[in-house]
C-alpha atoms as a PDB file:
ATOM      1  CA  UNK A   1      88.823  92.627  53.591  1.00  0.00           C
ATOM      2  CA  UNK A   2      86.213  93.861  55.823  1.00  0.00           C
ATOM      3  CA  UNK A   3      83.543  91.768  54.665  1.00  0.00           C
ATOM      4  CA  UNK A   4      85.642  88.441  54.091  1.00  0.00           C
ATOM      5  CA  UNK A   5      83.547  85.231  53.393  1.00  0.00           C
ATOM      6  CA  UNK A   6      85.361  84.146  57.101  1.00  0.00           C
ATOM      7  CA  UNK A   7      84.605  87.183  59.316  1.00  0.00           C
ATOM      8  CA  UNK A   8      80.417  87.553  58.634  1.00  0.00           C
ATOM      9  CA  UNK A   9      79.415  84.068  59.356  1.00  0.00           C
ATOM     10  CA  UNK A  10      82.118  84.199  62.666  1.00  0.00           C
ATOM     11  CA  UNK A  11      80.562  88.053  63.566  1.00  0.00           C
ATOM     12  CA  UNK A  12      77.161  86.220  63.029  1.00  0.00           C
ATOM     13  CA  UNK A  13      77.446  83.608  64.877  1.00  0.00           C
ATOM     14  CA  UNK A  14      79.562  85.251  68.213  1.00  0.00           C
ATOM     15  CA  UNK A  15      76.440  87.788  68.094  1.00  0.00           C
ATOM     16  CA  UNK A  16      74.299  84.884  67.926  1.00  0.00           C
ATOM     17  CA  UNK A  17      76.185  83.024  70.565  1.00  0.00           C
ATOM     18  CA  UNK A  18      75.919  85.788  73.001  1.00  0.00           C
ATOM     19  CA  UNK A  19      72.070  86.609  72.565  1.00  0.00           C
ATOM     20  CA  UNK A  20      71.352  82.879  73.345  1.00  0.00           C
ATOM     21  CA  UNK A  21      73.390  83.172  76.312  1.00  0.00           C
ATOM     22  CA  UNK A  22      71.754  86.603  77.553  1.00  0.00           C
ATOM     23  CA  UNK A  23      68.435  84.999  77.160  1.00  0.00           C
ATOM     24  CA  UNK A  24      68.884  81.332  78.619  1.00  0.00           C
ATOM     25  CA  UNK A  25      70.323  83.304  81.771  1.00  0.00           C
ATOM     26  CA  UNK A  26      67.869  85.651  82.172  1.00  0.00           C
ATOM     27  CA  UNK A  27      64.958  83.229  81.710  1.00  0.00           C
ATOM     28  CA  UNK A  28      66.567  80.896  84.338  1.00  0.00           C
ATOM     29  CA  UNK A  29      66.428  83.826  86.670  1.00  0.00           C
ATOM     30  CA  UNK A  30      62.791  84.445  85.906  1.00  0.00           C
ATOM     31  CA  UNK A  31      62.017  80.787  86.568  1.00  0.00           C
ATOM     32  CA  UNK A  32      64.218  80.568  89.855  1.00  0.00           C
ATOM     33  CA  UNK A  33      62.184  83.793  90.848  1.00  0.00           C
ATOM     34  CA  UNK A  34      58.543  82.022  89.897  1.00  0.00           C
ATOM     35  CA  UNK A  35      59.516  79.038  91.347  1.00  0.00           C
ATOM     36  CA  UNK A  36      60.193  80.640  94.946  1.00  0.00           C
ATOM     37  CA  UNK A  37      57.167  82.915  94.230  1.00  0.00           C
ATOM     38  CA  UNK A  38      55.112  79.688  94.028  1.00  0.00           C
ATOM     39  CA  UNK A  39      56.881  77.835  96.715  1.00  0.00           C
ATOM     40  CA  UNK A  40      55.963  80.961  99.138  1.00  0.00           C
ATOM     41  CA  UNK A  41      52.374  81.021  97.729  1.00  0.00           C
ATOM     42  CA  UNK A  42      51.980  77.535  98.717  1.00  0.00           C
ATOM     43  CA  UNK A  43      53.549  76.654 101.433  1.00  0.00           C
ATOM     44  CA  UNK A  44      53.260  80.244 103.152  1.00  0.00           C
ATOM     45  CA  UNK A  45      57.128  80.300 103.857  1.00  0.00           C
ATOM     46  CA  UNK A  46      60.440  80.668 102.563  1.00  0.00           C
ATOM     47  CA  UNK A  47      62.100  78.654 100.754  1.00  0.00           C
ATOM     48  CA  UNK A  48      65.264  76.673 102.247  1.00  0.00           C
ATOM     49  CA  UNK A  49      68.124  78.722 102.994  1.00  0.00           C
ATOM     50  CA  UNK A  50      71.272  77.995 100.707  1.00  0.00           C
ATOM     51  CA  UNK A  51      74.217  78.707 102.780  1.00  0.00           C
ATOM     52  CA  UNK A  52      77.001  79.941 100.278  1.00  0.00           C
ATOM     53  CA  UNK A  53      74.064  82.997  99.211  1.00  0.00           C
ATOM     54  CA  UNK A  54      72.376  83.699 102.171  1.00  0.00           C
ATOM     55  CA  UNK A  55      74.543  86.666 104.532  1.00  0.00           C
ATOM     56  CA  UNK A  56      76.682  85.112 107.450  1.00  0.00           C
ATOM     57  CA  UNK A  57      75.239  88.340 109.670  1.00  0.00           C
ATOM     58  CA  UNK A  58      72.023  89.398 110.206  1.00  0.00           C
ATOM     59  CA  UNK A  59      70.929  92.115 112.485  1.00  0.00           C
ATOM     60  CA  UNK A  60      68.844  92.271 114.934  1.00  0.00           C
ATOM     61  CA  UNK A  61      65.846  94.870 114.869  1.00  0.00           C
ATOM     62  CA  UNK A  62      66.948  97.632 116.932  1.00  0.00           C
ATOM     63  CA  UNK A  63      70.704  97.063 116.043  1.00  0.00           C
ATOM     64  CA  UNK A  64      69.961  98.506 111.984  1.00  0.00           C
ATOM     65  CA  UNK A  65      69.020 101.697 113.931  1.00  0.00           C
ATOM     66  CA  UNK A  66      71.414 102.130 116.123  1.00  0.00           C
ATOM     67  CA  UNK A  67      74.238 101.701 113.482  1.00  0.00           C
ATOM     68  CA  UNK A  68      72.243 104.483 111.651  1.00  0.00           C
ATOM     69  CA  UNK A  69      72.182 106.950 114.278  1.00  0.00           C
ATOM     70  CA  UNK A  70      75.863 106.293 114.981  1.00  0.00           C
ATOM     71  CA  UNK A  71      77.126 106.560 111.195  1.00  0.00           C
ATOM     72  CA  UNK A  72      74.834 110.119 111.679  1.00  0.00           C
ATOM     73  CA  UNK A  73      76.065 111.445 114.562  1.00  0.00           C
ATOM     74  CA  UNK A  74      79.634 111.143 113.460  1.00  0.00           C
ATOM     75  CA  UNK A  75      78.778 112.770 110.221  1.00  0.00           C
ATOM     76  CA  UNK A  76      77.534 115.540 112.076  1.00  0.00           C
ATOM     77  CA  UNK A  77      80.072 115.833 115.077  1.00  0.00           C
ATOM     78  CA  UNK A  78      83.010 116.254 112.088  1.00  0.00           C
ATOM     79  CA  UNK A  79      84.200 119.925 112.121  1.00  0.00           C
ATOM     80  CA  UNK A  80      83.763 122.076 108.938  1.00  0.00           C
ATOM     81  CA  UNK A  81      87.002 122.509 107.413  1.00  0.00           C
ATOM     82  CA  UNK A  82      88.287 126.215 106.182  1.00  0.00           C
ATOM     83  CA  UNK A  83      90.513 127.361 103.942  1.00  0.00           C
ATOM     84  CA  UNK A  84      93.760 128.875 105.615  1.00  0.00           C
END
């Protein structure tokens, strides 16, 4: 039952399915990552923003700081809480 005439060829061929799927998407990553290598290397810029993958906020240079400092100063301000 295990090893029916159906079930190899179908495990073969799902296991098959799923490698060339793994591969085709990870080598269109690698080229989408040469390509903006190049385009930087050429043109000595980015590349085009595309809006739907580029973050709606960016911070300003001091501003990364400042949240830092914040986020540690209430980490430290919390009291230590005892048993009893």
């Amino acid at each position: 039952f295990i090893f029916s005439p159906i079930l190899v060829p179908a495990t073969i061929a799902t296991a098959l399915l799923a490698t060339g799927f793994t591969a085709s998407g990870s080598i269109g990553a690698m080229a989408i990552t040469i390509f903006m290598w190049l385009f930087k290397k050429i043109t000595g810029k980015n590349p085009p923003k595309i809006p739907f993958l580029t973050p709606k906020i960016q911070l300003r240079k001091g501003e990364k700081r400042r949240i830092k400092k914040r986020k540690k100063k209430k980490r430290m301000s919390r009291p230590f809480r005892t048993m009893g």
